[in-house]
C-alpha atoms as a PDB file:
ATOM      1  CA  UNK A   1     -26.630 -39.028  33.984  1.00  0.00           C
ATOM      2  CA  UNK A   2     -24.420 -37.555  30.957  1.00  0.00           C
ATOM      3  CA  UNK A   3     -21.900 -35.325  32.897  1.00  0.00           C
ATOM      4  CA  UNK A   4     -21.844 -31.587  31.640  1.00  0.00           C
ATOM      5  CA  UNK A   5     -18.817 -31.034  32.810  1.00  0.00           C
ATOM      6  CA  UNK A   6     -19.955 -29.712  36.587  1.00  0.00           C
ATOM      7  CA  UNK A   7     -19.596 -31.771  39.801  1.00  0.00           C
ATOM      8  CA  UNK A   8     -22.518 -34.014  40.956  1.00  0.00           C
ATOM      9  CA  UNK A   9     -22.488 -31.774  44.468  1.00  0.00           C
ATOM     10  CA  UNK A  10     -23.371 -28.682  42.570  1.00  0.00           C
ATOM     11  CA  UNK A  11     -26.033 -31.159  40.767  1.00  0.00           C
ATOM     12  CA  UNK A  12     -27.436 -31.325  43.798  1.00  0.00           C
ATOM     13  CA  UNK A  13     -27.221 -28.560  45.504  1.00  0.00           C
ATOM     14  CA  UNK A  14     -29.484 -26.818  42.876  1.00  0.00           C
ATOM     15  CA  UNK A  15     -31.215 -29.368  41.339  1.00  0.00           C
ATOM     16  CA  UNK A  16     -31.324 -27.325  38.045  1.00  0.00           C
ATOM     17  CA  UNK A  17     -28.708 -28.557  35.270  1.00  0.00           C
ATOM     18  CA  UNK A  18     -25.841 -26.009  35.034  1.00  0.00           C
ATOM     19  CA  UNK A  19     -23.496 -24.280  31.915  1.00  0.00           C
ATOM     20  CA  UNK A  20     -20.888 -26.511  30.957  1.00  0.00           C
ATOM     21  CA  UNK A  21     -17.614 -25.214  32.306  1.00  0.00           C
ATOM     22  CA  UNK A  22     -16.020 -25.229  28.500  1.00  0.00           C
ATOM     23  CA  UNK A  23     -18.555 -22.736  27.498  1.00  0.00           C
ATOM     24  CA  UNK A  24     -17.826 -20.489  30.704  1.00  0.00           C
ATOM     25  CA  UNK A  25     -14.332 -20.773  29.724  1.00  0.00           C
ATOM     26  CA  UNK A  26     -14.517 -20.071  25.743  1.00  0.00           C
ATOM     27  CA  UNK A  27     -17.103 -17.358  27.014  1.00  0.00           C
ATOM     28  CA  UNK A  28     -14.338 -15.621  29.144  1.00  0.00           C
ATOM     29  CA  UNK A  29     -11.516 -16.337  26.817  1.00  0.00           C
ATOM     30  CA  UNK A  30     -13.674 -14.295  24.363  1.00  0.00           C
ATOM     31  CA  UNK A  31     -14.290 -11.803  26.805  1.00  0.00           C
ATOM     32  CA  UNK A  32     -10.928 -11.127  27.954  1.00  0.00           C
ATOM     33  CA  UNK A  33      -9.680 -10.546  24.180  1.00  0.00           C
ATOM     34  CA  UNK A  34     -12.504  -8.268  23.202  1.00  0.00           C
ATOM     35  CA  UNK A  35     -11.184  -6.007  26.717  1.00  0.00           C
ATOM     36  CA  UNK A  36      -7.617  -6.085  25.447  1.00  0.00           C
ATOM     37  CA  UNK A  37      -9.150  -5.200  22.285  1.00  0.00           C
ATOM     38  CA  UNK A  38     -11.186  -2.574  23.043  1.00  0.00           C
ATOM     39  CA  UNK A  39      -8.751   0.309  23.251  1.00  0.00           C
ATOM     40  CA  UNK A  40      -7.175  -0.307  19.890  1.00  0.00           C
ATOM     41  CA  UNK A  41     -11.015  -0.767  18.216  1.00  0.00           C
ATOM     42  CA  UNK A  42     -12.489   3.161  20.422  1.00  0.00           C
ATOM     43  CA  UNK A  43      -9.633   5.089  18.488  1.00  0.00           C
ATOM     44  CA  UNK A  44      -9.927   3.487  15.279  1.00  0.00           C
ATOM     45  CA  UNK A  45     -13.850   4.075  15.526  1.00  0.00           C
ATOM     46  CA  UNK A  46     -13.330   7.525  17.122  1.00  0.00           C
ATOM     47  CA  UNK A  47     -10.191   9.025  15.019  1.00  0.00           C
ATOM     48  CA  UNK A  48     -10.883   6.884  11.307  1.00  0.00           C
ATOM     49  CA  UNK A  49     -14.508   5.303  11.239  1.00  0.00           C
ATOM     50  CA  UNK A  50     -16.119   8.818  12.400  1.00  0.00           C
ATOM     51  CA  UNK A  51     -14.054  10.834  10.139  1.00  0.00           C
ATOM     52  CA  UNK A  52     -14.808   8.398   6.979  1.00  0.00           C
ATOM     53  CA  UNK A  53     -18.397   8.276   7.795  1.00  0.00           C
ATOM     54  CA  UNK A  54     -18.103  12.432   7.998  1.00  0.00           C
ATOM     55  CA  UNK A  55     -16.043  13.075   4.627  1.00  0.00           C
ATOM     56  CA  UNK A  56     -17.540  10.716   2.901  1.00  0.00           C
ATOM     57  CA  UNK A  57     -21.535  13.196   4.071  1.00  0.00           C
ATOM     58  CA  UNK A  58     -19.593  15.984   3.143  1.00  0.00           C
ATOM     59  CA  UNK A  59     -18.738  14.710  -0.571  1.00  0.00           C
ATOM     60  CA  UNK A  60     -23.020  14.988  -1.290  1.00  0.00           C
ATOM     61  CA  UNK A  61     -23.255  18.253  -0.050  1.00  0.00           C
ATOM     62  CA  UNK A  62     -23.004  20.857  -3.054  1.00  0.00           C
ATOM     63  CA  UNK A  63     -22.731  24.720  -1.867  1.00  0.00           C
ATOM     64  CA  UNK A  64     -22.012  27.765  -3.928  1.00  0.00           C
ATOM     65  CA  UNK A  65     -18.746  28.952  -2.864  1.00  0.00           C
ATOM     66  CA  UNK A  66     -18.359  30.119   0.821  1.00  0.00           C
ATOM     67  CA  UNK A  67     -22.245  30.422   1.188  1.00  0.00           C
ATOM     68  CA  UNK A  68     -23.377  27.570   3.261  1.00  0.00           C
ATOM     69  CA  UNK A  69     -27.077  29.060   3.607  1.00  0.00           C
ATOM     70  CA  UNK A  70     -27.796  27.516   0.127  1.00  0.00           C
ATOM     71  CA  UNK A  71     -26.136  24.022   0.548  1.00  0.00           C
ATOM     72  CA  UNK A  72     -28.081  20.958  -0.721  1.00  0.00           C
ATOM     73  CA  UNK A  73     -27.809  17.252  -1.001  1.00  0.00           C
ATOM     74  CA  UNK A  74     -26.752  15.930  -4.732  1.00  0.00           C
ATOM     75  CA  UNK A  75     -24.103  13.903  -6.334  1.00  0.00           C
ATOM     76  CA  UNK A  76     -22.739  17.241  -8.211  1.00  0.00           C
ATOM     77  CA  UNK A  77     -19.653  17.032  -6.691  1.00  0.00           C
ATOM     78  CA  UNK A  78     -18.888  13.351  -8.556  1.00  0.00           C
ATOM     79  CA  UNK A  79     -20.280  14.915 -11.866  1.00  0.00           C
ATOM     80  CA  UNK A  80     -18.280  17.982 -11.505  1.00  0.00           C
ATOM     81  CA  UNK A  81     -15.567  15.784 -11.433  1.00  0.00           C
ATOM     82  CA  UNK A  82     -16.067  13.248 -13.916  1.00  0.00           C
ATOM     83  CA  UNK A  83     -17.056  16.018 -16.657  1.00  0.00           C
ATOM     84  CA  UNK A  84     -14.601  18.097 -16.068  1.00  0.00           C
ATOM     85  CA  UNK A  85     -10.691  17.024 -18.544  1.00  0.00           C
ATOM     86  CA  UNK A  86      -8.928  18.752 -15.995  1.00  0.00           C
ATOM     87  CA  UNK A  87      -9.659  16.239 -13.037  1.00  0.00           C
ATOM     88  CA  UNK A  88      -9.554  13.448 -14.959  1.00  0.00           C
ATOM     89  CA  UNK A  89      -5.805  13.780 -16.498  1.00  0.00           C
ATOM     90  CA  UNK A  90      -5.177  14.287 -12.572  1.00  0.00           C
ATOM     91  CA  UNK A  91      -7.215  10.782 -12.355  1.00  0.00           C
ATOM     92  CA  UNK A  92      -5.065   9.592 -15.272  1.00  0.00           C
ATOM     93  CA  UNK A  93      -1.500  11.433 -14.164  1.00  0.00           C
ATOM     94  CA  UNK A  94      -1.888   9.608 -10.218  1.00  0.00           C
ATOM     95  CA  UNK A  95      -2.234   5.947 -12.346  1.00  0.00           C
ATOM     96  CA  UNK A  96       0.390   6.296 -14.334  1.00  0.00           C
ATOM     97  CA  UNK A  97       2.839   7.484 -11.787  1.00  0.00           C
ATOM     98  CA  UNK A  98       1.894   4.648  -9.456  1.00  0.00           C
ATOM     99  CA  UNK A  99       2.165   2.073 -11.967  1.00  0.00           C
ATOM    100  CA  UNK A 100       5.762   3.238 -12.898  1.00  0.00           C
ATOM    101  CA  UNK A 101       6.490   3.026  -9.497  1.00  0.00           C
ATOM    102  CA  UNK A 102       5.476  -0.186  -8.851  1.00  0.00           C
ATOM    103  CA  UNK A 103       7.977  -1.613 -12.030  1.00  0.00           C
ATOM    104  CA  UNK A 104      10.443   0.118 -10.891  1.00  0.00           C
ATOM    105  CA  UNK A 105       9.981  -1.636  -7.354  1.00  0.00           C
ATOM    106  CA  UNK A 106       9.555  -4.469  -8.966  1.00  0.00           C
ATOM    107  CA  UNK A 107      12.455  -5.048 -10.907  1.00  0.00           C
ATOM    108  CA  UNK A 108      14.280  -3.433  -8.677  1.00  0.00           C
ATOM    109  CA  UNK A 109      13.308  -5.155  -5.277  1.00  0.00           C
ATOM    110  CA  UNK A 110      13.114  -8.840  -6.876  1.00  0.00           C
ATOM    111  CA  UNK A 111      16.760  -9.068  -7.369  1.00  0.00           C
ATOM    112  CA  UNK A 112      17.500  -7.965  -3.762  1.00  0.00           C
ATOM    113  CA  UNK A 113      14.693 -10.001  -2.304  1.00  0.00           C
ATOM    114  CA  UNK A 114      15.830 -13.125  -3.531  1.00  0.00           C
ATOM    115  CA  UNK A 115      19.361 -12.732  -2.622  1.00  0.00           C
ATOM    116  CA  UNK A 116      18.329 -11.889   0.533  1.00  0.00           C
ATOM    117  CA  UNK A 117      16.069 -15.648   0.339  1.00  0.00           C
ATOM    118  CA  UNK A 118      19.577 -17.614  -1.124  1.00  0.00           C
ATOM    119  CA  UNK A 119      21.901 -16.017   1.760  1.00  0.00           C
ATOM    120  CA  UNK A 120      23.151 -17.592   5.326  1.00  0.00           C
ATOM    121  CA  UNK A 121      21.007 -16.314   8.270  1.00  0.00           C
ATOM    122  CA  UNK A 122      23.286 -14.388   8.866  1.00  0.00           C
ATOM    123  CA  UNK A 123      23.937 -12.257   6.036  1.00  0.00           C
ATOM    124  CA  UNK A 124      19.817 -12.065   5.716  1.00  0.00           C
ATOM    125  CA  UNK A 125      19.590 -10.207   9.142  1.00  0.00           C
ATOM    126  CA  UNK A 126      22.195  -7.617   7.856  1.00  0.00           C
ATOM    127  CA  UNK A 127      20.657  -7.295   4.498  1.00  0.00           C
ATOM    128  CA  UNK A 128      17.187  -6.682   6.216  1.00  0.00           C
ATOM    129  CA  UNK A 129      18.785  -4.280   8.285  1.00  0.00           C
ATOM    130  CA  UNK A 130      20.143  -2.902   5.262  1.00  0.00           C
ATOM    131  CA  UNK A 131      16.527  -2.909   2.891  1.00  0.00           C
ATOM    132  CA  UNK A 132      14.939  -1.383   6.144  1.00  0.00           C
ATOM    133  CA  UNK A 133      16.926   1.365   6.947  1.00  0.00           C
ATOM    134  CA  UNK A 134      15.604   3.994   4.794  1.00  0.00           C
ATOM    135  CA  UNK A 135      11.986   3.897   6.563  1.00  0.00           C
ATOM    136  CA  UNK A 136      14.326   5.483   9.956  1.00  0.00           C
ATOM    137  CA  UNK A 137      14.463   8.469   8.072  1.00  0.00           C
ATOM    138  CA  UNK A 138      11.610  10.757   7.124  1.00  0.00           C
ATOM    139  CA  UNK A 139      10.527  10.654   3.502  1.00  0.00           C
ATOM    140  CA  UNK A 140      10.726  14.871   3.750  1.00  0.00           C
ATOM    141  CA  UNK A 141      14.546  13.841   4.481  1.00  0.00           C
ATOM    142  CA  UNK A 142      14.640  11.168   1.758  1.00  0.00           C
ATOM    143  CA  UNK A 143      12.826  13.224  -1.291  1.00  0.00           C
ATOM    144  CA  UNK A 144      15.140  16.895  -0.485  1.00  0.00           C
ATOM    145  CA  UNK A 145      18.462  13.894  -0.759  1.00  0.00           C
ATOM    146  CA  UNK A 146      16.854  13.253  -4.036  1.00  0.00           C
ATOM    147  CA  UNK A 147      16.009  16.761  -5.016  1.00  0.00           C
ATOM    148  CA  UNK A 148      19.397  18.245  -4.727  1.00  0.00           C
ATOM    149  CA  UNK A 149      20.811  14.707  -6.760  1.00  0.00           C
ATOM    150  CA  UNK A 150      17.785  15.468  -9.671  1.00  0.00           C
ATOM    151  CA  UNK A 151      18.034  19.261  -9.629  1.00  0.00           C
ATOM    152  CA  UNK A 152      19.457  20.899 -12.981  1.00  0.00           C
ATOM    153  CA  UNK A 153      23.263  21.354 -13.186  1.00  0.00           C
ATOM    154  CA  UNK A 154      23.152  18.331 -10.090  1.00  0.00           C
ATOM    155  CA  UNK A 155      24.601  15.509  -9.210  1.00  0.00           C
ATOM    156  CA  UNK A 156      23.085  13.450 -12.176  1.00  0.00           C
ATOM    157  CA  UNK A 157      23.469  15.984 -14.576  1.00  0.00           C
ATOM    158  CA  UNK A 158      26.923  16.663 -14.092  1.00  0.00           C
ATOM    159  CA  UNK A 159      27.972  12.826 -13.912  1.00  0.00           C
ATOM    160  CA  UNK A 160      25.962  12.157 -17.535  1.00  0.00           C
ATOM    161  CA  UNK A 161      27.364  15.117 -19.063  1.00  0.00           C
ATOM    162  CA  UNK A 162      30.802  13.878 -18.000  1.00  0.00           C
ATOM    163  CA  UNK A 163      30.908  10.881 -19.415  1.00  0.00           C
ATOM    164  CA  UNK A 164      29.067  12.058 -22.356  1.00  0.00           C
ATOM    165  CA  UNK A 165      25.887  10.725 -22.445  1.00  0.00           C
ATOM    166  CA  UNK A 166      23.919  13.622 -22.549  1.00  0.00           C
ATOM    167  CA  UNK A 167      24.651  16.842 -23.748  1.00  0.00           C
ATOM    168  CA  UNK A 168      22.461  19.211 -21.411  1.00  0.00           C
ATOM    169  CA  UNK A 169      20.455  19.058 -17.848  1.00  0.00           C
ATOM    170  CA  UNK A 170      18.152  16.435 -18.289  1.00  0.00           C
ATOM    171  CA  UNK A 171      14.458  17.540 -16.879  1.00  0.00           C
ATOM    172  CA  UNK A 172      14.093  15.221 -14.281  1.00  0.00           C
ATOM    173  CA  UNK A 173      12.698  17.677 -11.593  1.00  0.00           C
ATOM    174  CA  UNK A 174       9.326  19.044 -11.064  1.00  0.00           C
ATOM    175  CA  UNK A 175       8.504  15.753 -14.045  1.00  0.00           C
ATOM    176  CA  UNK A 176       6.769  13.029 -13.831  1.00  0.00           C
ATOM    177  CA  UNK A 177      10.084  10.992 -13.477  1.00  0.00           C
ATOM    178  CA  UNK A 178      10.917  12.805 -10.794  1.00  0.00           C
ATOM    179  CA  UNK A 179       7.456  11.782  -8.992  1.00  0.00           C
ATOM    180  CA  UNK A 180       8.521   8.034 -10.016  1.00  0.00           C
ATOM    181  CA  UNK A 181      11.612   8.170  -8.767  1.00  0.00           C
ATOM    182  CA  UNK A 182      10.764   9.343  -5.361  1.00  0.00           C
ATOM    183  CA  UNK A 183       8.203   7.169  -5.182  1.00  0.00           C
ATOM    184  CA  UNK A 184       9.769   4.113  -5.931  1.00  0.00           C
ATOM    185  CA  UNK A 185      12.761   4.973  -3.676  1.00  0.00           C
ATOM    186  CA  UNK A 186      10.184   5.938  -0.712  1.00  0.00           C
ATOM    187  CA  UNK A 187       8.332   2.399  -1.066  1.00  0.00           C
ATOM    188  CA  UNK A 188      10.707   0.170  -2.137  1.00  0.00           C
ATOM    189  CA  UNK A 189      11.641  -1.766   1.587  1.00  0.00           C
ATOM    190  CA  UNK A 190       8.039  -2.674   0.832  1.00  0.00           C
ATOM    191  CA  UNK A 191       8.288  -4.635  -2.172  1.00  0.00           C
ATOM    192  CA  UNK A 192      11.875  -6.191  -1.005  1.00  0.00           C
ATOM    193  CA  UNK A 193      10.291  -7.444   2.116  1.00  0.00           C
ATOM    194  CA  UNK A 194       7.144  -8.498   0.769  1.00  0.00           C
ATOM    195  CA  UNK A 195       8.587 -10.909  -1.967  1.00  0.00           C
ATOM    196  CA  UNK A 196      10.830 -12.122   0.400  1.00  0.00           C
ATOM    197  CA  UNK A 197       8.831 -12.908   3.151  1.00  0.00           C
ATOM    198  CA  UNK A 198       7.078 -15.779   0.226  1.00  0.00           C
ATOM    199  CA  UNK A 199      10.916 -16.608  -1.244  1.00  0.00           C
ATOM    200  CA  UNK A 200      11.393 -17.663   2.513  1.00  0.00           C
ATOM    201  CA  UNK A 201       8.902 -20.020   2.646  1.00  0.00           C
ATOM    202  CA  UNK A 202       9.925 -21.865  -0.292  1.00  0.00           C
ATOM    203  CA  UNK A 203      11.089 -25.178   0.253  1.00  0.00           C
ATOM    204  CA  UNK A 204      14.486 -25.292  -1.309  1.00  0.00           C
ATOM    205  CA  UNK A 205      13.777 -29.609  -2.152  1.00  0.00           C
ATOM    206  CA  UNK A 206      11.998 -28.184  -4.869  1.00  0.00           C
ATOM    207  CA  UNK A 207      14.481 -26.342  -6.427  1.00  0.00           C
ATOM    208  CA  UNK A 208      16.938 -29.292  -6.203  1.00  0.00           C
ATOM    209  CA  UNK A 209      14.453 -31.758  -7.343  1.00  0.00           C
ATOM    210  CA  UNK A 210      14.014 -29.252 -10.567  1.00  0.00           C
ATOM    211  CA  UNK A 211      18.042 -29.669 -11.196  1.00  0.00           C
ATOM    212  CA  UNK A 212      18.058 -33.236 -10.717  1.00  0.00           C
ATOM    213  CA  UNK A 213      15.663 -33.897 -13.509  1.00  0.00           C
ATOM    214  CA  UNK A 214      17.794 -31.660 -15.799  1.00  0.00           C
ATOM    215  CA  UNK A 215      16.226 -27.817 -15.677  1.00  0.00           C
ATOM    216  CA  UNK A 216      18.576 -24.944 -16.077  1.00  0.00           C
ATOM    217  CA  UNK A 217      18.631 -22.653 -12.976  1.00  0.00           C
ATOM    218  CA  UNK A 218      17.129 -20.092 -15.726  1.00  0.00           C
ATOM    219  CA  UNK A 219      14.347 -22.523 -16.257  1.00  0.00           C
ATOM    220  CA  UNK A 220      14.007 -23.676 -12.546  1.00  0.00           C
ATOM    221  CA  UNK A 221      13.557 -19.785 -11.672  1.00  0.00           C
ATOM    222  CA  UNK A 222      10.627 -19.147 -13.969  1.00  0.00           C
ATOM    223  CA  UNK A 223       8.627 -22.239 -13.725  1.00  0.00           C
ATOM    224  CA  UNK A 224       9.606 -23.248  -9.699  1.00  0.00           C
ATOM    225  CA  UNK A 225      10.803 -19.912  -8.256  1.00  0.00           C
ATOM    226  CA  UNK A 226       8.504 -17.271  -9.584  1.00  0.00           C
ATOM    227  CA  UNK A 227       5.284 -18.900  -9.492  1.00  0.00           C
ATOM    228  CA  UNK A 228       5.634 -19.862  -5.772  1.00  0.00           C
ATOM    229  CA  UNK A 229       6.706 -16.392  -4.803  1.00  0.00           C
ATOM    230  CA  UNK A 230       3.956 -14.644  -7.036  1.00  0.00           C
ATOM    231  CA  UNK A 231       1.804 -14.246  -3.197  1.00  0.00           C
ATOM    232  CA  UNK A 232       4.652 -12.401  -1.831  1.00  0.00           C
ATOM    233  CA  UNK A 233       4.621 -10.391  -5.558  1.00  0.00           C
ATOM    234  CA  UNK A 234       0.894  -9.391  -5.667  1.00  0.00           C
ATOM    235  CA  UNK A 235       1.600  -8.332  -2.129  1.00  0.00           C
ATOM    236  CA  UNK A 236       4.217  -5.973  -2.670  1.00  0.00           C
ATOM    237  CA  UNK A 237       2.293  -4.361  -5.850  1.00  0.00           C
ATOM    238  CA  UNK A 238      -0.368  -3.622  -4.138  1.00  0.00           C
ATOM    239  CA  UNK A 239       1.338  -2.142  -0.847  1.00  0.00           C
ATOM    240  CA  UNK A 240       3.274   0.103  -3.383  1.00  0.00           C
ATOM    241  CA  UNK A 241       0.693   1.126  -5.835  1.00  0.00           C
ATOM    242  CA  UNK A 242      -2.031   1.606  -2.758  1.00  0.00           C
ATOM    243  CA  UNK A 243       0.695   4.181  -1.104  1.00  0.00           C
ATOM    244  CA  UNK A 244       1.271   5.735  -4.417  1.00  0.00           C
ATOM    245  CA  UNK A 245      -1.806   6.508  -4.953  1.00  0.00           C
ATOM    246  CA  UNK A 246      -2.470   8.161  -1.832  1.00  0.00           C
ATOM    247  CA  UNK A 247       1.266   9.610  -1.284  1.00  0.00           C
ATOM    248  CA  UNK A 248       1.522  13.944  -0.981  1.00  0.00           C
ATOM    249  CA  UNK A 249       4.654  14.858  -0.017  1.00  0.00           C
ATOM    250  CA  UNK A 250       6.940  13.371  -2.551  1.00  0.00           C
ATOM    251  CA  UNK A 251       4.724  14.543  -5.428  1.00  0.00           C
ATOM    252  CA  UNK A 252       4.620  18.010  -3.933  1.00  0.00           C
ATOM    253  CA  UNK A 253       8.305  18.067  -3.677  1.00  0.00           C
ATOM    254  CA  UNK A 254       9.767  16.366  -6.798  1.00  0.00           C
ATOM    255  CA  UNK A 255       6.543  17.114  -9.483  1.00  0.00           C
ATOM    256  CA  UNK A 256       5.108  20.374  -7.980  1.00  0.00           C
ATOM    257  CA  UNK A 257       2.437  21.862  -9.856  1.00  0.00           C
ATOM    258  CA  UNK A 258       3.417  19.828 -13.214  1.00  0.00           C
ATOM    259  CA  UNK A 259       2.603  16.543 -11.880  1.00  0.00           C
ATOM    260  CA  UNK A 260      -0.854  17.420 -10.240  1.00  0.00           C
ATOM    261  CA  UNK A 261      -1.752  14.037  -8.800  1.00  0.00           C
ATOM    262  CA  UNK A 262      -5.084  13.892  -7.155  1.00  0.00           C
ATOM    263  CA  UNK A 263      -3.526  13.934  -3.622  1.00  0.00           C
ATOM    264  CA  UNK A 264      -2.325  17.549  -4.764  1.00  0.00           C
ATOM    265  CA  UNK A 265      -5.371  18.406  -6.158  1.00  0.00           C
ATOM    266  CA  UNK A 266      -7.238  17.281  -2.899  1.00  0.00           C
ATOM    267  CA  UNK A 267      -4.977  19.357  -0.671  1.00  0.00           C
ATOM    268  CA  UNK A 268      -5.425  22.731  -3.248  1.00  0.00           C
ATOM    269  CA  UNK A 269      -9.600  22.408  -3.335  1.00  0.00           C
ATOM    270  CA  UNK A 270      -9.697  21.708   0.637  1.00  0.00           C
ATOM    271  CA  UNK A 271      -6.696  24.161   1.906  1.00  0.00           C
ATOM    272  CA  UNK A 272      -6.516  26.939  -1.089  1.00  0.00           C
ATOM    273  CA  UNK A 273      -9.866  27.318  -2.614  1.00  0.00           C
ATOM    274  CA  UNK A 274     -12.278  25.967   0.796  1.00  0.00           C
ATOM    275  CA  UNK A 275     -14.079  23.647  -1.258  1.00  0.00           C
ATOM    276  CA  UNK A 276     -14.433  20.858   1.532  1.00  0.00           C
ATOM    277  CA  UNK A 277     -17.099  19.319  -0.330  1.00  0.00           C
ATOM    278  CA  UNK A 278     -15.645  18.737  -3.482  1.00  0.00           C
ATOM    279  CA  UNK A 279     -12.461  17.727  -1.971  1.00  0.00           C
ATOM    280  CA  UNK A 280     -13.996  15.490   0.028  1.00  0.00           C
ATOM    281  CA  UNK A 281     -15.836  13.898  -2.946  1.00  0.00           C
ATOM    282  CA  UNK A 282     -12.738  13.723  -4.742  1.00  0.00           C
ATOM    283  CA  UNK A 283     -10.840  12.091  -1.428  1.00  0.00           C
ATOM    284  CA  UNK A 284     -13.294   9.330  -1.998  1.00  0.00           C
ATOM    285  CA  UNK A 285     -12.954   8.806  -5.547  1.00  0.00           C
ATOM    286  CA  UNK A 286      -9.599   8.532  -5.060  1.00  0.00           C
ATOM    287  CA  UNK A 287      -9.793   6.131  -2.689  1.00  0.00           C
ATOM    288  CA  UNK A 288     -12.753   4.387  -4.731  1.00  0.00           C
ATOM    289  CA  UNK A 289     -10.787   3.661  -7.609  1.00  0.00           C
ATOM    290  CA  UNK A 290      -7.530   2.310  -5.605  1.00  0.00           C
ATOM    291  CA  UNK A 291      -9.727  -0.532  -3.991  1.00  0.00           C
ATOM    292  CA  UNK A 292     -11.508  -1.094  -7.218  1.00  0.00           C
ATOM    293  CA  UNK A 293      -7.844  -1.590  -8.865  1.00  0.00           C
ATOM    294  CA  UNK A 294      -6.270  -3.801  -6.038  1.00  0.00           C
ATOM    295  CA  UNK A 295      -9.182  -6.056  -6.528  1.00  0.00           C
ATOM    296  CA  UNK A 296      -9.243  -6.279  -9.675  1.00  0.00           C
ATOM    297  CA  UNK A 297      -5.681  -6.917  -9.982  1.00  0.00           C
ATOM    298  CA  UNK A 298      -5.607  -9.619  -7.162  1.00  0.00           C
ATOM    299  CA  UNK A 299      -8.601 -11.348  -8.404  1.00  0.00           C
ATOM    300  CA  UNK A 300      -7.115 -11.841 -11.307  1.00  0.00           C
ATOM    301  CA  UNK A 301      -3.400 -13.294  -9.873  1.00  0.00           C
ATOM    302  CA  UNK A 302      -6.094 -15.449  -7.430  1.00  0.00           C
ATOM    303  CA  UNK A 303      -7.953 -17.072 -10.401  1.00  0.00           C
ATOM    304  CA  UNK A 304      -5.022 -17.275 -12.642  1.00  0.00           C
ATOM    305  CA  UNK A 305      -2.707 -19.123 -10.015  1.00  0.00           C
ATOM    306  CA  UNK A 306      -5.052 -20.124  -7.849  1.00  0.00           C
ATOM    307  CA  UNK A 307      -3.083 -23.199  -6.411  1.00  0.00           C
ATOM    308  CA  UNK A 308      -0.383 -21.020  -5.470  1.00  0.00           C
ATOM    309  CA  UNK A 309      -2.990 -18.574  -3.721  1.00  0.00           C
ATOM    310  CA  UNK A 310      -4.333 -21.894  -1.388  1.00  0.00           C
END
């Protein structure tokens, strides 16, 4: 008789063929990790799932006002929004500030991430130390540092005017450079880690075998180096762009009411005028068009370099 994995006595002493012990075991194995689980998978369902689920009823219901009595189900709140110029430049203004951001991350953060990939273990730990340091410290903390450097007559100022480059306070609070600058400076550890998290798993043969065969470091960079790092690259834009799109406070403090990015605009309709439903609506358009971008954007990379992407 094929054994099951059970003894013969317990065979016998039922007479009816038993579970195999390896499925008992997978079957408690599974069990134990859906109890460790469970904790962490109540609060997201209680305190993010539920929520969702509730703003994104809200966003159909369409009152007049503060009257609730005469509240009905439509999508008016998405037309409202999509017909009217004022929310779409907001649309257009939280884009373009996030894309900004994410080139100035970019350029930025590449330089340091691979530096961080070329250097000793040693020197990597401090430099991580170094790129991660800034997310200690509240972004309110970060973005007033930044406001007194980018207010008019500041820091900035002061230093171009000295040396002669400009010739009065350059505008760069309460602007939409302002907003960039902030935001690249709040979620640039981000990128840096992100790219070089893939520069580390690059297997430096490579890059020797591409100077052996005569390629200029130059050349080795952009047809060795960049390519295999491009995972660690899509990664990092989307992180960035995905937080920029959704980020309040550093808008609010460095582009005020000039730079009214749909985050803003959410807060004002919800907390200043009471319009929960069209707030709500707009919360989900928002956060519509970030996953329709981010998917777009990383299909693309997947297709285009898809061997990299394995």
């Amino acid at each position: 008789m094929e054994n099951l994995g059970y003894s013969p006595d317990q065979k016998m002493s039922t007479g009816l063929p038993l579970a195999p012990k390896r499925k008992v075991n997978v079957f408690r194995k599974y069990m134990a990790a859906m109890l460790l689980l469970a904790p962490l998978l109540l609060f997201i369902l209680a305190f993010f799932v539920v929520p969702m689920i509730y703003v994104f009823y809200l966003s159909f219901i369409e009152v007049e006002g503060l009257d609730v009595s005469n509240a009905s189900y439509s999508i008016g709140n998405y037309l409202t929004f999509f017909t009217d110029p004022y929310f779409l430049r907001s649309l257009w203004m939280t884009i373009k500030v996030s894309v900004y951001a994410v080139i100035i991350a970019l350029i930025l953060g590449y330089p340091i991430a691979l530096t961080m990939a070329k250097s000793s273990a040693r020197v990597r730990g401090y430099l991580t130390l170094l790129v991660a340091s800034p997310l200690l410290i509240s972004v309110v903390v970060r973005n007033f540092g930044w406001y007194l450097l980018l207010v008019p007559n500041g820091v900035i100022d002061q230093f171009l005017m000295g040396i002669g480059i400009t010739d009065s306070p350059l505008k760069l609070l309460f602007s939409v450079e302002g907003v960039v600058i902030g935001l690249a400076n709040s979620f640039l550890p981000f990128m840096v880690l992100s790219i070089a998290t893939s520069l580390y798993n690059i297997d430096p043969s490579l890059e020797k075998a591409s100077s052996i065969i005569g390629a200029s470091p130059l050349r080795t960079f952009f047809t060795v180096t960049l390519p295999l790092s491009l995972p660690g690259v899509v990664a990092g834009i989307v992180l960035v762009f995905s937080m920029s799109m959704s980020s309040y406070v550093t808008p609010a403090l460095m582009g005020g009411a000039n730079v009214p990015v749909l985050p803003i605009v959410i807060y004002e309709q919800i907390n200043t005028l009471f319009r929960w439903t069209f707030g709500s609506a707009i919360s989900y358009i928002l956060l519509g068009v970030t996953l329709i971008s981010v998917t777009i954007f990383s299909r693309i990379f997947e297709r285009k370099f898809k061997e990299v992407f394995r």
